[in-house]
Every structure is written in C-alpha cells, then in structure tokens.
C-alpha atoms as a PDB file:
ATOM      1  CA  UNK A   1     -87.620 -62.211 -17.869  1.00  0.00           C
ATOM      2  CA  UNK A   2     -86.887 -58.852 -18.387  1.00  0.00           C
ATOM      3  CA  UNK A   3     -88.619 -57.591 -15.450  1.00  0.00           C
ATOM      4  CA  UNK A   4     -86.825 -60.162 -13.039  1.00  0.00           C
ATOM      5  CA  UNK A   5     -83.355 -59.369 -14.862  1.00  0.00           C
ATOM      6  CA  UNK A   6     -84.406 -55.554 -14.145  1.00  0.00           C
ATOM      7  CA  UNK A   7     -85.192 -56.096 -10.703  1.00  0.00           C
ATOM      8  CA  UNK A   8     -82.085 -58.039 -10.007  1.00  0.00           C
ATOM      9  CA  UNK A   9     -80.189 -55.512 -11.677  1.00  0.00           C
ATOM     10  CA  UNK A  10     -81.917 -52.457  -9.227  1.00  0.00           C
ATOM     11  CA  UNK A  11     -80.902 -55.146  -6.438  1.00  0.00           C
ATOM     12  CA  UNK A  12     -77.082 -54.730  -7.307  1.00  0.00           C
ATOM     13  CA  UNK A  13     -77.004 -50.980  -7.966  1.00  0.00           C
ATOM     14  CA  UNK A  14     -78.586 -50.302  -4.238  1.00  0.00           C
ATOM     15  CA  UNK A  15     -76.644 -52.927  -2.265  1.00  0.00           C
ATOM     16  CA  UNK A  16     -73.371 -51.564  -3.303  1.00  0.00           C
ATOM     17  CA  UNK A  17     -74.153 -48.097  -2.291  1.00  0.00           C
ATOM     18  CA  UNK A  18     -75.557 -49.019   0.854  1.00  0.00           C
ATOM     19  CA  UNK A  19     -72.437 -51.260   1.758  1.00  0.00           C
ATOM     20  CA  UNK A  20     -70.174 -48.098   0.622  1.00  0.00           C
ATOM     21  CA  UNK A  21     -72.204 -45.960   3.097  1.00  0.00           C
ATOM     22  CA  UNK A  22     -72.285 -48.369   5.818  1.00  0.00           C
ATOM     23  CA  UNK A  23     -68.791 -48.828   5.276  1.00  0.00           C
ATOM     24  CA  UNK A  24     -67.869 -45.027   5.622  1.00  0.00           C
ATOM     25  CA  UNK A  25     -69.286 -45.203   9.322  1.00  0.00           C
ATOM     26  CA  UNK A  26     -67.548 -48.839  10.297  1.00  0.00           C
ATOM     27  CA  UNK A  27     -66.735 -51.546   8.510  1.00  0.00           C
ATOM     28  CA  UNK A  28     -68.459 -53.788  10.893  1.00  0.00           C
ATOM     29  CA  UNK A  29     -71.656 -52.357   9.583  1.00  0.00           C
ATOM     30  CA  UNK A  30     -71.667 -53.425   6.180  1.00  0.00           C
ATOM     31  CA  UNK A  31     -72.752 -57.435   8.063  1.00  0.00           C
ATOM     32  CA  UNK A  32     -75.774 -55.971   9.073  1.00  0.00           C
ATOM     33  CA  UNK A  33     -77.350 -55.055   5.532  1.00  0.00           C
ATOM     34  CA  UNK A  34     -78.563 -58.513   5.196  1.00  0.00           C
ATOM     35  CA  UNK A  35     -81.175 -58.634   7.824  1.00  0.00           C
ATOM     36  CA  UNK A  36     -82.532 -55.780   5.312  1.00  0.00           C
ATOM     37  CA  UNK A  37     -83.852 -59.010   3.488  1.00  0.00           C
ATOM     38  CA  UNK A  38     -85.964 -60.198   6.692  1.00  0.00           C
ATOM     39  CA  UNK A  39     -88.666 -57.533   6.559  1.00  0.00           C
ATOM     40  CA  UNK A  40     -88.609 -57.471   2.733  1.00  0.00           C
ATOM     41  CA  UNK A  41     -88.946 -61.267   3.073  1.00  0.00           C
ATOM     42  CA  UNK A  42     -91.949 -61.115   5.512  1.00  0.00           C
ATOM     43  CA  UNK A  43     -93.782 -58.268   3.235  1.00  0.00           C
ATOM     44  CA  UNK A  44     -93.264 -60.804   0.284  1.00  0.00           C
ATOM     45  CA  UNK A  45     -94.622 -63.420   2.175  1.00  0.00           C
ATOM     46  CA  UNK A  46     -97.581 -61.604   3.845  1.00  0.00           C
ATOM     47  CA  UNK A  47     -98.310 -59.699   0.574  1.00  0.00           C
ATOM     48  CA  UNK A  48     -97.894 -61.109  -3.123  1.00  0.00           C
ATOM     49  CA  UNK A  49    -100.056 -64.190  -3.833  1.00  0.00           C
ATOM     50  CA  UNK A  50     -98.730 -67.228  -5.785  1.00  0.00           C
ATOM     51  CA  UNK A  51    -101.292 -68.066  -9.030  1.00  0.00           C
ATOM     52  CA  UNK A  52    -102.919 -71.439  -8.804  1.00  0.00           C
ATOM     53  CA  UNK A  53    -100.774 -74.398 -10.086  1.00  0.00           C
ATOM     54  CA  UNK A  54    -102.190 -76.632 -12.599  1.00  0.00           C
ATOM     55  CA  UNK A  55    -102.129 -80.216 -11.629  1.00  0.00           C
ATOM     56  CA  UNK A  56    -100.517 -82.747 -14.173  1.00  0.00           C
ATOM     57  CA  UNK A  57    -101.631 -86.181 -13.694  1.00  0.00           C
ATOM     58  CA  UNK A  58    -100.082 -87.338 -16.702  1.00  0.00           C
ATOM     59  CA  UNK A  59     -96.813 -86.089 -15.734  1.00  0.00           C
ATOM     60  CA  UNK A  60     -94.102 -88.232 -16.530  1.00  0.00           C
ATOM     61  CA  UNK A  61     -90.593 -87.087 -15.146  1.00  0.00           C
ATOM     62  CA  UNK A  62     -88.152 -89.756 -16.598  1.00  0.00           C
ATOM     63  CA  UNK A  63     -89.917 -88.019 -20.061  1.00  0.00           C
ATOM     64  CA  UNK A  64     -89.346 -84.413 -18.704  1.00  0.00           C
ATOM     65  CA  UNK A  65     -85.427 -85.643 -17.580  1.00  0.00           C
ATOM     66  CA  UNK A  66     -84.838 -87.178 -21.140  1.00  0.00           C
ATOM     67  CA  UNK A  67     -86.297 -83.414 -22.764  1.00  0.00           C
ATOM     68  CA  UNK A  68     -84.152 -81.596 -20.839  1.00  0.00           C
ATOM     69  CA  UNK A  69     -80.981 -84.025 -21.115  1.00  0.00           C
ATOM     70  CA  UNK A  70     -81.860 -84.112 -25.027  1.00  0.00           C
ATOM     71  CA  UNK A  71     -81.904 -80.150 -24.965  1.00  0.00           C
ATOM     72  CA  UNK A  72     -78.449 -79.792 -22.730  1.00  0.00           C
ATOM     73  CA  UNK A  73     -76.657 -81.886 -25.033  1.00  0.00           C
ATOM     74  CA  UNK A  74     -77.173 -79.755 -28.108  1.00  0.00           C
ATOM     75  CA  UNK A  75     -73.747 -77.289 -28.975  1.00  0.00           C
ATOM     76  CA  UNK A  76     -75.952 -73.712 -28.688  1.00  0.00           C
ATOM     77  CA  UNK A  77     -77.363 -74.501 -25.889  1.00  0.00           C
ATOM     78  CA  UNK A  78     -73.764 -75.865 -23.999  1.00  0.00           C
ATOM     79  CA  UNK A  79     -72.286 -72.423 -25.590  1.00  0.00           C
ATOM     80  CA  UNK A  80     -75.135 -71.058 -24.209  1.00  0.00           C
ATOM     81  CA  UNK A  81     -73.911 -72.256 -20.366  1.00  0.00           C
ATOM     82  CA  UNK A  82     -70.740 -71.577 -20.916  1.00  0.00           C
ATOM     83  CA  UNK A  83     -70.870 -67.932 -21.974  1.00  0.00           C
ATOM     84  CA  UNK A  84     -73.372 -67.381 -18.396  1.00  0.00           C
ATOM     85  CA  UNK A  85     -70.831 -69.462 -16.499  1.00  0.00           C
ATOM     86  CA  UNK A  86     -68.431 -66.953 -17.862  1.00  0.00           C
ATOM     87  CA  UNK A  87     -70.274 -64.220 -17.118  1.00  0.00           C
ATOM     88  CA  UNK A  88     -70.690 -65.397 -13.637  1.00  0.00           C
ATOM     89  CA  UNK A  89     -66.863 -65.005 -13.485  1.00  0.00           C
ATOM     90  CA  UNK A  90     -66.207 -62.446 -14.514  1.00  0.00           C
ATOM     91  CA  UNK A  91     -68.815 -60.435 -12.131  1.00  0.00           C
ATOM     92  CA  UNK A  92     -68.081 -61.881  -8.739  1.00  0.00           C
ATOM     93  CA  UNK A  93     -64.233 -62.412  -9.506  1.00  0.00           C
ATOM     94  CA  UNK A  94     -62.969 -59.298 -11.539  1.00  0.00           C
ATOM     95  CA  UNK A  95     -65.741 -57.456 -11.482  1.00  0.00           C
ATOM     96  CA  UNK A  96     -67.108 -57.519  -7.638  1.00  0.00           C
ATOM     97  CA  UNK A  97     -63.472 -58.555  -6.270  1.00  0.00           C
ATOM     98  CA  UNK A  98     -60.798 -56.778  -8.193  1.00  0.00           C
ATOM     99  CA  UNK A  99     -62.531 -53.455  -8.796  1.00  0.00           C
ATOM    100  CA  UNK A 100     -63.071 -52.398  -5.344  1.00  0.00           C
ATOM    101  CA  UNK A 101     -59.455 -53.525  -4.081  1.00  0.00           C
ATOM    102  CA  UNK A 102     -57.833 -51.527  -7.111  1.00  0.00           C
ATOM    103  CA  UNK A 103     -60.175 -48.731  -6.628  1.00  0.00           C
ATOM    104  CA  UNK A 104     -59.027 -48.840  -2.399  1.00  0.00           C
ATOM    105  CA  UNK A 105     -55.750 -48.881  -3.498  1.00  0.00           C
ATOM    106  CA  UNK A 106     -55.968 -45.593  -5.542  1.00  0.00           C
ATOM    107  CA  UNK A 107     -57.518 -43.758  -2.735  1.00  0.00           C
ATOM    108  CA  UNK A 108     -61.072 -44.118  -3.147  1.00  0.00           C
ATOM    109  CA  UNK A 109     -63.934 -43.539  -0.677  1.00  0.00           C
ATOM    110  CA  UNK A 110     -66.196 -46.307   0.078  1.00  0.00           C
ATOM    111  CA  UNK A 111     -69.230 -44.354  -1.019  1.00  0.00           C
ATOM    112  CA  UNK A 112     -66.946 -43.957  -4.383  1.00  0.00           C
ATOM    113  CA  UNK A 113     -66.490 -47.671  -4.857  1.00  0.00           C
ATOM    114  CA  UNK A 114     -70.026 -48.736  -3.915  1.00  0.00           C
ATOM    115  CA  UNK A 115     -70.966 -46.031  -6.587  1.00  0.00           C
ATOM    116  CA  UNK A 116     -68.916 -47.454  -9.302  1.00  0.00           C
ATOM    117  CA  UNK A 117     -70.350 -51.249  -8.725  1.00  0.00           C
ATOM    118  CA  UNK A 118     -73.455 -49.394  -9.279  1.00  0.00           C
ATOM    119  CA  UNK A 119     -72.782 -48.314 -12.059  1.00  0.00           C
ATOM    120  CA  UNK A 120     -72.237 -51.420 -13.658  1.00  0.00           C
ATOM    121  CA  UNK A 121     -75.628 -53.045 -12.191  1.00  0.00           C
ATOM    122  CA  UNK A 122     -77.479 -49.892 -13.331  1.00  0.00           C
ATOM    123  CA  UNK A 123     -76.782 -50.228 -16.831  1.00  0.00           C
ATOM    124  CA  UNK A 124     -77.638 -53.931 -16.536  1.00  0.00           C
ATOM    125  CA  UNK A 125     -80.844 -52.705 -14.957  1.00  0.00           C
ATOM    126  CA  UNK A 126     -81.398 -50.328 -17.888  1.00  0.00           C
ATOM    127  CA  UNK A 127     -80.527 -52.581 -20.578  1.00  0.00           C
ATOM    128  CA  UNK A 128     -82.706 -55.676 -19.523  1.00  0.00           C
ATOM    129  CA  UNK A 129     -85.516 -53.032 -18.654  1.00  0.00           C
ATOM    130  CA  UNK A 130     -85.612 -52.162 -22.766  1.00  0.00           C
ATOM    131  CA  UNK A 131     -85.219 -55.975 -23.785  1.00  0.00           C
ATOM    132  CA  UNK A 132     -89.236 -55.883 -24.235  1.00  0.00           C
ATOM    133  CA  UNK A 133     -88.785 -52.652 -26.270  1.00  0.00           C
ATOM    134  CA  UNK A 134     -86.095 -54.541 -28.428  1.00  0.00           C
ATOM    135  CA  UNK A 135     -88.228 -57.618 -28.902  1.00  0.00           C
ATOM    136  CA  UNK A 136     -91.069 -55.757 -30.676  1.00  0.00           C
ATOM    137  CA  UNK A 137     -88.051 -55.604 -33.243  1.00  0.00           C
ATOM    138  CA  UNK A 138     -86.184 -58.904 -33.392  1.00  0.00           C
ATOM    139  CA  UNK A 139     -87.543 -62.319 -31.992  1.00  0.00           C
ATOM    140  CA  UNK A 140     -86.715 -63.577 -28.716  1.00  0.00           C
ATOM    141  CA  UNK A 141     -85.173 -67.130 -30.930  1.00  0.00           C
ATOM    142  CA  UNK A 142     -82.879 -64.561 -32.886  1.00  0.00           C
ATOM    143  CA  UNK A 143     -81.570 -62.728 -29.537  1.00  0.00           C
ATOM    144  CA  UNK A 144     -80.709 -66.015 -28.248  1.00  0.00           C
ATOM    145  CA  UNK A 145     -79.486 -67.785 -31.289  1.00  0.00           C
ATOM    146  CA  UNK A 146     -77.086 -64.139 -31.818  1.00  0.00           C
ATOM    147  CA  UNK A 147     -75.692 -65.085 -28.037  1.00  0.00           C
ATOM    148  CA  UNK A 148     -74.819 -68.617 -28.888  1.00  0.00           C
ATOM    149  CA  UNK A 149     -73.040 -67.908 -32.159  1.00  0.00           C
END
C-alpha cells in the first residue's frame, strides 16, 4: 500500500509541473498531457504480467456481501470513510481549486503554481514512501485504529 500511495503521490507532484510548463507556452496545451497516459498505458499492458488468480469454487458472494456490509456498519470503520471522503475534499476543492486561483491572483507564474501543488503531492509521496519504515515500529491495526479515533 505504501508503494501504490507512493507512486500515486510521484503521479501528482509531476502532473502539476508539467501542466504549469505547458501552461507557460499556451493554455491550450495543458489538454494534451493526457494522451501522456496512452503510451504509458500500452508499456503497462505490453510489459508487467498479472500473477495467476486462484480459483474459488466455494465462493459464496451473498457471504462475502454480508462480511463486508457487517464490516461497513461498524463506527471506526464509517469514521474511517468519512475522514477519506474528507480528505477527498479538501484536495480537489481547496486544495487543487482554490490554491492555484489565489496563487494567479497574486501574480504567480504557472511553473510557480504547478510547483507549489507539487509540493504538497511530494511530501505525500515521501511520507507514504516511509510508512514501511514506520511499521517496523507500530502495527499496521494501531496506525489505523489512531486514524479512526
């Protein structure tokens, strides 16, 4: 988890700064960085190898649907959503939407702004990077029961 939080974190330090620079040459530009994801998208395809999935002939899903529903319905784990739904917020609305219009309206470069959303997804990057680091010293059950307090 701490790998895929890392690498999603690396994902929204470098878009940012390659919006801002796209943005400093036209702002029409900045609609092209997503067909950056089709070659990435092929090489993934073309490249990295899914492991085997195990077959469950036993499976029962109205079993697996009561687990889950059983799990949701607990208070940690509803804090749990709410604090990520929150979260999710306050990234794409104040953080992603807000910051960059303030920061315009003070006078700053594009390159400046798509530095300072970096910043923000580099220290995410950073931090979840060291969350294997930090587990060696606390359990993975205390780290998540210290979220939903």
């Amino acid at each position: 988890m701490a790998f895929n939080a890392s690498a999603i974190g690396m994902g929204l330090a470098v878009y940012p700064l390659l919006g801002g620079s796209l943005a400093s040459i036209g702002w029409r530009y900045v609609f092209a960085l997503p067909l950056v994801a089709v070659p990435i998208g092929i090489w993934v395809w073309k490249m990295l190898r899914l492991p085997e999935q195990q077959r469950y002939s036993d499976f029962d899903f109205k079993v697996y649907l009561k687990s889950i529903w059983s799990s949701i319905r607990r208070v940690k784990v509803i804090r749990l959503l709410f604090i990520v739904v929150a979260l999710f917020v306050l990234l794409f609305g104040a953080y992603f939407t807000y910051i960059p219009t303030l920061a315009a309206s003070l006078g700053a470069s594009e390159i400046t702004i798509g530095i300072l959303l970096a910043s923000m997804a580099v220290s995410f990057a950073f931090t979840s990077s060291q969350l294997g680091l930090f587990a060696r010293f606390v359990s993975e059950m205390t780290i998540i029961g210290r979220v939903t307090l």
